[in-house]
C-alpha atoms as a PDB file:
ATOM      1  CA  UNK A   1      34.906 174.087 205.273  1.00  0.00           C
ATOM      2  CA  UNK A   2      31.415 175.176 204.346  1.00  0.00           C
ATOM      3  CA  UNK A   3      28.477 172.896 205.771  1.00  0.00           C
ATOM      4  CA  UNK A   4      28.114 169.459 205.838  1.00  0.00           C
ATOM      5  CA  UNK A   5      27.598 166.301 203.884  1.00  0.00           C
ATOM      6  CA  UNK A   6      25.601 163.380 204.728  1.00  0.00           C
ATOM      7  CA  UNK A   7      25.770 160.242 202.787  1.00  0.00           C
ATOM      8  CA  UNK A   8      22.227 158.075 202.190  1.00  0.00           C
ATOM      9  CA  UNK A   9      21.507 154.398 200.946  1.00  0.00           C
ATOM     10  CA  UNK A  10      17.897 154.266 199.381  1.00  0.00           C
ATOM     11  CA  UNK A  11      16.054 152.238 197.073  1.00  0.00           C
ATOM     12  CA  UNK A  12      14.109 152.639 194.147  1.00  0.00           C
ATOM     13  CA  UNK A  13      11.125 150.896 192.744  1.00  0.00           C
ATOM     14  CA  UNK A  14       9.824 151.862 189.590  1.00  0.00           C
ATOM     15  CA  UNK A  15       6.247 151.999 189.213  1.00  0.00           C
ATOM     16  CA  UNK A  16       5.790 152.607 185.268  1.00  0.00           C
ATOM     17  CA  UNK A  17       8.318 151.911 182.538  1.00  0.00           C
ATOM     18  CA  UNK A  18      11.599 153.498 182.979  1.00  0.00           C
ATOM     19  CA  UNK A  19      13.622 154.598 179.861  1.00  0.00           C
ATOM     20  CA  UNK A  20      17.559 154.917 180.614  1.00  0.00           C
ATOM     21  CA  UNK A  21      18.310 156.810 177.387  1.00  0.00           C
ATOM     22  CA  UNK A  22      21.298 156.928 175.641  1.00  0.00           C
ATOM     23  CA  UNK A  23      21.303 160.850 174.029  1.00  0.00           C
ATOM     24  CA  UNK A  24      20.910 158.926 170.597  1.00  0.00           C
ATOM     25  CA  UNK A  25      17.612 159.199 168.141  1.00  0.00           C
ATOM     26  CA  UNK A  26      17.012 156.346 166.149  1.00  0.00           C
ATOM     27  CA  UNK A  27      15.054 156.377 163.030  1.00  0.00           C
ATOM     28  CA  UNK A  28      12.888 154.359 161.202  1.00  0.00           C
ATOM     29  CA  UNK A  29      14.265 152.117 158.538  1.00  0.00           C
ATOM     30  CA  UNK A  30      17.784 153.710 159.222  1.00  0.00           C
ATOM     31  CA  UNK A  31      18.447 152.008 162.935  1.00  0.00           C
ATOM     32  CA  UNK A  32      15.258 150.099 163.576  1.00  0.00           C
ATOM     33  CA  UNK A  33      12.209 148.670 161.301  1.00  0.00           C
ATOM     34  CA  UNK A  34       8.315 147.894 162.436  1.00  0.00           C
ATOM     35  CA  UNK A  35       8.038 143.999 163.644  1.00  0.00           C
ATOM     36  CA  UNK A  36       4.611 142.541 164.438  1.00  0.00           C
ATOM     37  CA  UNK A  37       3.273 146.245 165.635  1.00  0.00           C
ATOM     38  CA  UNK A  38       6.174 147.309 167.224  1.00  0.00           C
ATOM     39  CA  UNK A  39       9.877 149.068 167.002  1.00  0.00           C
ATOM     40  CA  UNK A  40      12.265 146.522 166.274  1.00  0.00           C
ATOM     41  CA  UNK A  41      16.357 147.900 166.953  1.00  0.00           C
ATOM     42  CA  UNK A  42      18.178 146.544 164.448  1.00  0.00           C
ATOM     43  CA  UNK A  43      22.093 145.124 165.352  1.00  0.00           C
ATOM     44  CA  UNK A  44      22.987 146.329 162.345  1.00  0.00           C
ATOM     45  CA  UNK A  45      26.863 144.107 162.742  1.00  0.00           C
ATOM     46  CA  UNK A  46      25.140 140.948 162.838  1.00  0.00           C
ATOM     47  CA  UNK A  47      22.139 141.739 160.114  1.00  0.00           C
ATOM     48  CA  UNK A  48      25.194 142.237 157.990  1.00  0.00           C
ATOM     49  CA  UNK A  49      27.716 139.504 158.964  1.00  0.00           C
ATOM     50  CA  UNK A  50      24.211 137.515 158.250  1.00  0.00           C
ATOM     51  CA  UNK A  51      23.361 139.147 154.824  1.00  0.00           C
ATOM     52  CA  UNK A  52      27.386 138.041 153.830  1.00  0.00           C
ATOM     53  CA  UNK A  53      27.508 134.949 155.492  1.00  0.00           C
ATOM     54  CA  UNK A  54      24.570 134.033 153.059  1.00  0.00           C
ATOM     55  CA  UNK A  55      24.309 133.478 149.083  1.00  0.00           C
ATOM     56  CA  UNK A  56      22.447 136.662 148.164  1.00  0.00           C
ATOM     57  CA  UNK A  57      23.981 138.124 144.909  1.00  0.00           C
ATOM     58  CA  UNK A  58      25.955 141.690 145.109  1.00  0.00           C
ATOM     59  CA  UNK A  59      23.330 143.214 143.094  1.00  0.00           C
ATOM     60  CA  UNK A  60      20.666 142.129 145.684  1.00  0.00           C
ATOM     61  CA  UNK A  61      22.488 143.908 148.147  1.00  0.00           C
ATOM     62  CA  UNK A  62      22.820 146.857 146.175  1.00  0.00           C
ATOM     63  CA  UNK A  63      18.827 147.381 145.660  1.00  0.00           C
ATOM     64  CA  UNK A  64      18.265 146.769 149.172  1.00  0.00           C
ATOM     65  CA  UNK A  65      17.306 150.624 150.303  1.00  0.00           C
ATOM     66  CA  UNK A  66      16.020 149.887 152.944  1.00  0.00           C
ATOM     67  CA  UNK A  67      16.905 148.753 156.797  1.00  0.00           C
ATOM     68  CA  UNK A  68      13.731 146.320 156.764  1.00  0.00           C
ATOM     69  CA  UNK A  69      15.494 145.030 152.868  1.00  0.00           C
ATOM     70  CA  UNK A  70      18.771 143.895 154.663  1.00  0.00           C
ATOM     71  CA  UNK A  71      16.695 141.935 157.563  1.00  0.00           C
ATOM     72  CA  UNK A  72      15.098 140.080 155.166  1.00  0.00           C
ATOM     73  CA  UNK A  73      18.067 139.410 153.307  1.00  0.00           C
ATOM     74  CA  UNK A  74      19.575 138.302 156.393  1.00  0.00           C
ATOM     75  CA  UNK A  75      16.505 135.657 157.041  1.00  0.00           C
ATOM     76  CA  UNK A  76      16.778 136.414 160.875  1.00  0.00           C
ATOM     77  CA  UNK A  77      16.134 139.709 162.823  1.00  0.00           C
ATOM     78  CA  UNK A  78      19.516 140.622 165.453  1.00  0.00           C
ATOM     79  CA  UNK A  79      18.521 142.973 167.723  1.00  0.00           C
ATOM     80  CA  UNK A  80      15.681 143.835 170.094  1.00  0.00           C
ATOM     81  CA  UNK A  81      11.945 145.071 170.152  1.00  0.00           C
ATOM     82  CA  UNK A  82      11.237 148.121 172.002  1.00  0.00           C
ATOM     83  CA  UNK A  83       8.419 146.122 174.729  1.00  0.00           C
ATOM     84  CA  UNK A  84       7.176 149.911 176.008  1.00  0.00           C
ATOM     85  CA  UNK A  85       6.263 150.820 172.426  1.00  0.00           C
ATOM     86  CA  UNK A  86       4.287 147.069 171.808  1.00  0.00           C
ATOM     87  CA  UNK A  87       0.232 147.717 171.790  1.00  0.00           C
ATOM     88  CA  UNK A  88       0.598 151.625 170.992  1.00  0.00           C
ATOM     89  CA  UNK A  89      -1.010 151.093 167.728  1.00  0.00           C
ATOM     90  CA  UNK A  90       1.444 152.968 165.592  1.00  0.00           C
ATOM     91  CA  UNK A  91       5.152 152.830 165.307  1.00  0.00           C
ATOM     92  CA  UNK A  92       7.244 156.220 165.256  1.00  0.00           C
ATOM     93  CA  UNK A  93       9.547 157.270 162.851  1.00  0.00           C
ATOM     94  CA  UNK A  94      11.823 158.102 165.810  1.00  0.00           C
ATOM     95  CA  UNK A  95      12.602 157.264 168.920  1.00  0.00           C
ATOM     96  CA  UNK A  96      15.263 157.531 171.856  1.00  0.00           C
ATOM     97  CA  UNK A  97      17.758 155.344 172.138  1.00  0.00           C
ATOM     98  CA  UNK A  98      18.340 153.060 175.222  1.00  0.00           C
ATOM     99  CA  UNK A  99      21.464 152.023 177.285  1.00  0.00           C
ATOM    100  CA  UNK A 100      22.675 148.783 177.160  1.00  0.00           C
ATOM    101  CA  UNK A 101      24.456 146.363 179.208  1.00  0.00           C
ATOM    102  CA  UNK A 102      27.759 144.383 178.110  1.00  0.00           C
ATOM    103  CA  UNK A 103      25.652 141.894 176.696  1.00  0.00           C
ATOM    104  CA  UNK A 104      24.087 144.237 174.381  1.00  0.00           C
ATOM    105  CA  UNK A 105      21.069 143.947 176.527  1.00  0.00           C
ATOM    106  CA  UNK A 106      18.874 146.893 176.297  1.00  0.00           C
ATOM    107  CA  UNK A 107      18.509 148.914 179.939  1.00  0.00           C
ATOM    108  CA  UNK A 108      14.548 150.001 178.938  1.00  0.00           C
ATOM    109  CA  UNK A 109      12.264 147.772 179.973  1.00  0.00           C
ATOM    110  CA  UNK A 110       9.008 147.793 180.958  1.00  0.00           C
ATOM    111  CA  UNK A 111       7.997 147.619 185.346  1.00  0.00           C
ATOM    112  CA  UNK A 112       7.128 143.916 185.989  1.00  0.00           C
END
């Protein structure tokens, strides 16, 4: 057997946001729409349970052509913001998707 192994417990504090991606690129009014300055990560399941669930005609839903259409069809935004990108002045038309817990909780957050 060739050298050695040696096993190591350490801990890690992260000092600026950390970003636990996902290998997915989201884009603009196809996976997430601006909210108050900032990306917004549409669940696109319940946007649409919520858009059906409600009275809006079938030819409403058919000129909706965009993302941001179907949230406010729904009345209610389902997802999350994107807290790292709040304050940056400009939202991106794409960005890196993040992890997320069994919750649906998103893994990206910013360092408290």
């Amino acid at each position: 057997m060739k050298g050695s192994t040696e096993s190591v417990r350490l801990a890690l504090e992260t000092l600026t946001p950390l970003h636990v991606g996902s290998g997915v690129e989201l884009q603009r009014e196809m996976d997430f729409v601006e909210r108050s300055g900032t990306a917004f990560v549409v669940d696109q399941n319940r946007t649409f349970e919520a858009v059906a669930a409600g009275d809006a005609a079938a030819d409403t839903l058919l000129r909706a052509s965009r993302l941001s259409d179907l949230v406010q069809l729904a009345g209610a935004y389902h997802g999350y913001s994107l807290s790292p990108l709040a304050g940056s002045g400009a939202v991106p038309s794409a960005v890196r998707g993040c992890m997320k817990d069994a919750f649906s909780i998103p893994m990206c957050r910013a360092a408290r």
